[in-house]
Structure formats: structure tokens, C-alpha cells
Protein backbone atom coordinates (compact mmCIF):
# COMPACT_ATOMS: atom_id res chain seq x y z
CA UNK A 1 11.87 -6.70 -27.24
CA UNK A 2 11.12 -3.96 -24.38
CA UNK A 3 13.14 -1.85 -22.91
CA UNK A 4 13.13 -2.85 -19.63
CA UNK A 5 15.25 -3.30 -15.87
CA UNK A 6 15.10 -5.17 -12.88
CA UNK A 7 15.80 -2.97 -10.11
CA UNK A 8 15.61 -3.94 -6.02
CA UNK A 9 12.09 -3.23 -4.37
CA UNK A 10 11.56 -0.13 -2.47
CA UNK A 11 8.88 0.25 0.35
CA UNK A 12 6.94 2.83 -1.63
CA UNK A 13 6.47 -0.65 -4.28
CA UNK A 14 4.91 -2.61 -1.85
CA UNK A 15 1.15 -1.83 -3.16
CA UNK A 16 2.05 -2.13 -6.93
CA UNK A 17 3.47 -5.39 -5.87
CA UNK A 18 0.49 -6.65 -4.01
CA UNK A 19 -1.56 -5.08 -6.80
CA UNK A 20 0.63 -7.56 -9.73
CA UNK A 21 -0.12 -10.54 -7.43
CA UNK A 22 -3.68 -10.14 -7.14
CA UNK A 23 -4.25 -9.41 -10.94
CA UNK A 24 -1.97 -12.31 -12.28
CA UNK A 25 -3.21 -14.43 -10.01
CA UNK A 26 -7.14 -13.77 -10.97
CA UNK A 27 -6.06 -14.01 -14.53
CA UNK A 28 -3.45 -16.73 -14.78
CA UNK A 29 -4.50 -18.99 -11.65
CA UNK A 30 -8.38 -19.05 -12.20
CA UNK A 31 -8.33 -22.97 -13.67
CA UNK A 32 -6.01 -23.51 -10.61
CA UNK A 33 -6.72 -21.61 -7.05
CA UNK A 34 -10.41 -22.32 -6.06
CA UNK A 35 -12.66 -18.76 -6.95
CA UNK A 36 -13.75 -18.19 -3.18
CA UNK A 37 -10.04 -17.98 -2.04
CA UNK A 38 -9.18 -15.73 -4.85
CA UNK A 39 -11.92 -13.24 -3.95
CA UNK A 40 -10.89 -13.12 -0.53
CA UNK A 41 -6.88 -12.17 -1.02
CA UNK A 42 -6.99 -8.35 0.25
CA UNK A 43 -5.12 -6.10 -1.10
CA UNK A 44 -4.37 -4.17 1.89
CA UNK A 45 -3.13 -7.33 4.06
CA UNK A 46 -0.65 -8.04 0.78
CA UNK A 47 1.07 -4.88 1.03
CA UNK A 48 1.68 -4.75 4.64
CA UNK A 49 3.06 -8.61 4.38
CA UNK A 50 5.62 -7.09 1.11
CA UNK A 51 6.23 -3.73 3.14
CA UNK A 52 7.59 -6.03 5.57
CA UNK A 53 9.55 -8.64 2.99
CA UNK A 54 11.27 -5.48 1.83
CA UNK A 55 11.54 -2.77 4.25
CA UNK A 56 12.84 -5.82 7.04
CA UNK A 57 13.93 -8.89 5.19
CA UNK A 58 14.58 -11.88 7.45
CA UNK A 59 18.36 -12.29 6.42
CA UNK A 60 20.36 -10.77 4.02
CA UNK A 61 19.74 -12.90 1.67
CA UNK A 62 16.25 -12.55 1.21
CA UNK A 63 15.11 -9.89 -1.72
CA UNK A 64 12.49 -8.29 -3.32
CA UNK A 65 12.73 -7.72 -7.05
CA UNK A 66 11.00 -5.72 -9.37
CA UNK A 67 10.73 -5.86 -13.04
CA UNK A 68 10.25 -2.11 -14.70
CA UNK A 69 9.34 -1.87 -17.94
CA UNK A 70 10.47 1.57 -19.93
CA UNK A 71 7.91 2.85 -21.90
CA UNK A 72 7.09 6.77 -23.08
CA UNK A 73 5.81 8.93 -20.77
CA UNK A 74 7.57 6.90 -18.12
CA UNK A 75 8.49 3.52 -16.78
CA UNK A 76 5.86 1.13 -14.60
CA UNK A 77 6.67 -1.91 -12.61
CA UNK A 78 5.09 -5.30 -14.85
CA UNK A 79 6.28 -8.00 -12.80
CA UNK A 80 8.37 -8.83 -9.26
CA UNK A 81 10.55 -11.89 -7.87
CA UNK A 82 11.04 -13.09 -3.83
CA UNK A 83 14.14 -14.84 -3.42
CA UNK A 84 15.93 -16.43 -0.10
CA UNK A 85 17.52 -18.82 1.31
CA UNK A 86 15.83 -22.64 0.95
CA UNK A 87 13.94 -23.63 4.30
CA UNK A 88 11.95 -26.04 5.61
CA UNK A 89 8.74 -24.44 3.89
CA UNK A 90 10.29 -26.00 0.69
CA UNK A 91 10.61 -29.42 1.49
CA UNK A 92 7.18 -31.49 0.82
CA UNK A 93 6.53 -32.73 4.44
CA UNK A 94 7.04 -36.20 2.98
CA UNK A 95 9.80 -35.59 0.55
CA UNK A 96 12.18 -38.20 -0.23
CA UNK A 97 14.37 -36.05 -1.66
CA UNK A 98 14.74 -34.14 2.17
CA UNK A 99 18.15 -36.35 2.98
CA UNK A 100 18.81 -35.70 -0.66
CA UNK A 101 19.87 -31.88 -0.45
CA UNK A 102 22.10 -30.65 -2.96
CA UNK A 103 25.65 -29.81 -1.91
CA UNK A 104 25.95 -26.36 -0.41
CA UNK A 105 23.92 -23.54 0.42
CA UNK A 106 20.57 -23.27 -0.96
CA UNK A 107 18.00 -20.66 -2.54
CA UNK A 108 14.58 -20.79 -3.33
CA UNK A 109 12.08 -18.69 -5.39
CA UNK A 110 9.30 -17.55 -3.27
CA UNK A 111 7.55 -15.54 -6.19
CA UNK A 112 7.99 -14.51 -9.81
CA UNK A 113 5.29 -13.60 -11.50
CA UNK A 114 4.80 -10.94 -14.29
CA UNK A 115 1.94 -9.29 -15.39
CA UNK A 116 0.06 -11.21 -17.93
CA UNK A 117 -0.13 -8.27 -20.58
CA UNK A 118 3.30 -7.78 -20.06
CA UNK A 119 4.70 -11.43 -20.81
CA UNK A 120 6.77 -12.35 -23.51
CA UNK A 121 8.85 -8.95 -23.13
CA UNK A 122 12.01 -10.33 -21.87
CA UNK A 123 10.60 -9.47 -18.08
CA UNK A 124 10.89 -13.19 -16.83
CA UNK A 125 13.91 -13.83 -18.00
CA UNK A 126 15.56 -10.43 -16.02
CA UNK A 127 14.00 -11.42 -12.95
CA UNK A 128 15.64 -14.86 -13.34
CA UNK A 129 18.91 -13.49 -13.95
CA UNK A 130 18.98 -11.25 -11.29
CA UNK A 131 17.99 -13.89 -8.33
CA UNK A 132 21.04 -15.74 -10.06
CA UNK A 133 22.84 -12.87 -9.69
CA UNK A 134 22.00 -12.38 -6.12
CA UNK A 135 22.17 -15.95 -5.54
CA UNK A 136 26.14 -15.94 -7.41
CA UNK A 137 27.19 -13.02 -4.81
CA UNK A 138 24.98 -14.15 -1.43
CA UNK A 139 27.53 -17.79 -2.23
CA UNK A 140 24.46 -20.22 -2.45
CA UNK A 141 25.15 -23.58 -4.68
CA UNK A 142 21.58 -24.20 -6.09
CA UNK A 143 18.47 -23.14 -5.56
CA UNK A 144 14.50 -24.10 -5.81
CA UNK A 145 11.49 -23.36 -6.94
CA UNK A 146 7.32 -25.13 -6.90
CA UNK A 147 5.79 -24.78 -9.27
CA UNK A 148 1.52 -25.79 -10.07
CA UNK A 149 1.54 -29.09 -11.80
CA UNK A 150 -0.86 -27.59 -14.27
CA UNK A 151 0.61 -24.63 -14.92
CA UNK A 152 2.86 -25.44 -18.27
CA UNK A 153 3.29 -21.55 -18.62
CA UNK A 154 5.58 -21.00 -15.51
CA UNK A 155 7.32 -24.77 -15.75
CA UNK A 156 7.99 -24.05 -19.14
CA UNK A 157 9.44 -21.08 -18.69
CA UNK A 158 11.98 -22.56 -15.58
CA UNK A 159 12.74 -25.67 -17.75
CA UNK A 160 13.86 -23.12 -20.64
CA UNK A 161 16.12 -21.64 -18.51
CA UNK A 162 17.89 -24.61 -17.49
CA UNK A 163 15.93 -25.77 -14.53
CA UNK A 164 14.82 -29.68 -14.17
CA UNK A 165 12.00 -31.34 -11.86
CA UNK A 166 13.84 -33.23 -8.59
CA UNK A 167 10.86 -35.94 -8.78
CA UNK A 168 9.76 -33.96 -5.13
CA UNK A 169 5.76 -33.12 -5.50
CA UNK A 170 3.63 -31.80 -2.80
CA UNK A 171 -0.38 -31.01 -2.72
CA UNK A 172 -1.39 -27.79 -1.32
CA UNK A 173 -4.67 -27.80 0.76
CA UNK A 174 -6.73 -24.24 -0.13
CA UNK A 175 -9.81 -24.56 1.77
CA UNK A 176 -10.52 -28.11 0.88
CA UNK A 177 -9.13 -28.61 -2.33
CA UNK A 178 -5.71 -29.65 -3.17
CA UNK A 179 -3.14 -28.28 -5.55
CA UNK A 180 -0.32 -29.83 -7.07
CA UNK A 181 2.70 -28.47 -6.68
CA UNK A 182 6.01 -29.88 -8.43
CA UNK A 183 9.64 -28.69 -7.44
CA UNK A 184 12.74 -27.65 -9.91
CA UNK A 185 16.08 -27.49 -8.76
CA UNK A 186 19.07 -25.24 -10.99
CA UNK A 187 23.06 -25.57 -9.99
CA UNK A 188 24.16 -21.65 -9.42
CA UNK A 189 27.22 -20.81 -11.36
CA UNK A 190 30.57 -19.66 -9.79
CA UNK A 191 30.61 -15.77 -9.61
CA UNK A 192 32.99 -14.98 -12.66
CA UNK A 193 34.55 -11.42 -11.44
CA UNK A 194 31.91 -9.28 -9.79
CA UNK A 195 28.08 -9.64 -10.91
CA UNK A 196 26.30 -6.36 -10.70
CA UNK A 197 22.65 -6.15 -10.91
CA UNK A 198 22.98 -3.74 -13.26
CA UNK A 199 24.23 -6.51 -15.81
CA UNK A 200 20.37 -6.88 -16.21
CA UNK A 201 19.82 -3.83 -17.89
CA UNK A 202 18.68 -3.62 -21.18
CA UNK A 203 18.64 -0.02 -21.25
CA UNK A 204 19.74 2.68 -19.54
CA UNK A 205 18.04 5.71 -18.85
């Protein structure tokens, strides 16, 4: 496995960051995001919207993640995770399940991706158990997360880790076409002494 770290996003990662989303999304979401809209995402108006997610998140709750993978001569980010407090953005506008909240505070996933040539490496996985981490010590009781209906990569991935499908579906409209979206829902363990980011370390350097 890779030696690798999940560390808290800085403002000087905000490019890098826009830079993973707009190459995993041309690779991984080609079958799934229409072409046109994918050739239109600028770079520039990326970073300035995750300069802002991390240099003035809305609450304190909200974070920016990043996934560094250690390799010789040095270490590069592969992979990043937006996390915050559930709002209405991720209820379906007709979801049944909206009177059907689970118990107690609530977290979403806004992002996790990882770069394509970097999956399989264990980088995921950190990401995942640092938003539980965050979500442990920030007291939330379960979080959320969409995922594409036709995306068995990223549900697969959720469902290994314990997540299930609430039944709650929603269709996104890009520019005339729809995309499925399906929701998972996770129960957040109690904190069990104090969690530490650093507890996803594989290595230190």
C-alpha cells in the first residue's frame, strides 16, 4: 500500500484541488456528465470557489481535506474530501425520506474524489476516516452522501465502508439532461477518548 496522509487543506491547495476535480471528473464522469458541460468547468472559477471553502468555511464544521500521497523526491496531493453539516441542498426536493431525518445532528459529503491513477492506494479510505473523525469530534450522529446511480466505483466504495442507500433518489438537470443521483446514509460512532486526525497517518515523515 502507499505511504500516504490526509492532512487539512491550506489556501495555497486550492488550485491542485480544482486541478483533481477537473481531471477525475473528465476521466471518471465522461459516460455520466454531458461533454459540453465538462469542457466548460474553468479552472480558474474552481479555485476561487475552494479558496473560499477553505480560507472562510461557512461554519466550523465545514472542511476541506486533502489526501497526500508520500512518494521519493517528495509528497503530492492525489485526492481531496468537502465535508459539513447536512442542509437543505441534500434533501431531493421531493424526498420522502425529508420528515424521516435521522436522530441528531447531521453531516454530509460534499466531495471525495481521488485521482484516478492514484486509486486503490488506501487514499479513499483516509479521506473517509478523517470526515468520520471530524464528524466524531464536531458531535454529528450520521451523515450523507449522493452518489451517480451509474457510478458503481464510488457506491461501491461507500457501501464497503459501511454505508447503505436510504431509498431517497434525486435527478440532476445539467443543461438538459438528467442525472441520477442516489443517497447513502452511515450512523457516526461515539468519540472513544480523543480522535486526532493524525490517527490517519500511515506514515510519518
Amino acid at each position: 500500500m502507499a505511504l500516504g496522509f490526509v492532512r487539512p487543506a491550506r489556501a495555497e491547495d486550492a488550485a491542485e484541488i480544482a486541478r483533481l476535480q477537473l481531471l477525475t471528473w473528465r476521466t471518471a464522469y465522461t459516460r455520466l456528465i454531458p461533454p459540453h458541460i465538462l469542457d466548460r468547468l474553468d479552472k480558474s472559477w474552481l479555485t476561487d470557489r475552494w479558496l473560499a471553502a477553505v480560507a472562510s468555511p461557512p461554519t466550523p464544521g465545514h472542511h476541506v481535506l486533502v489526501a497526500v500521497e508520500q512518494s521519493e523526491p517528495g509528497a503530492r496531493a492525489v485526492g481531496f474530501a468537502a465535508i459539513g453539516p447536512a442542509d437543505d441542498d441534500t434533501a431531493a426536493p421531493t424526498d420522502p425520506h425529508r420528515q424521516e431525518r435521522p436522530a441528531g445532528p447531521l453531516a454530509a459529503i460534499t466531495d471525495l474524489l481521488v485521482e484516478p491513477r492514484f486509486g486503490r492506494r488506501g487514499h479513499g479510505s483516509r479521506l473517509l476516516s478523517a470526515a468520520m473523525a471530524h464528524w466524531s469530534d464536531d458531535g454529528f450522529a450520521s451523515a450523507w452522501a449522493w452518489a451517480f446511480a451509474e457510478d458503481p466505483a464510488t457506491t461501491g466504495f461507500l457501501q464497503s465502508a459501511g454505508w447503505e442507500f436510504d431509498g431517497a433518489t434525486r435527478g440532476l438537470d445539467m443543461d438538459g439532461v438528467v442525472v441520477v443521483q442516489r443517497r447513502l446514509h452511515v450512523s457516526v460512532p461515539e468519540r472513544e477518548g480523543e480522535v486526532r486526525l493524525r490517527s490517519t497517518r500511515d506514515h510519518e515523515g
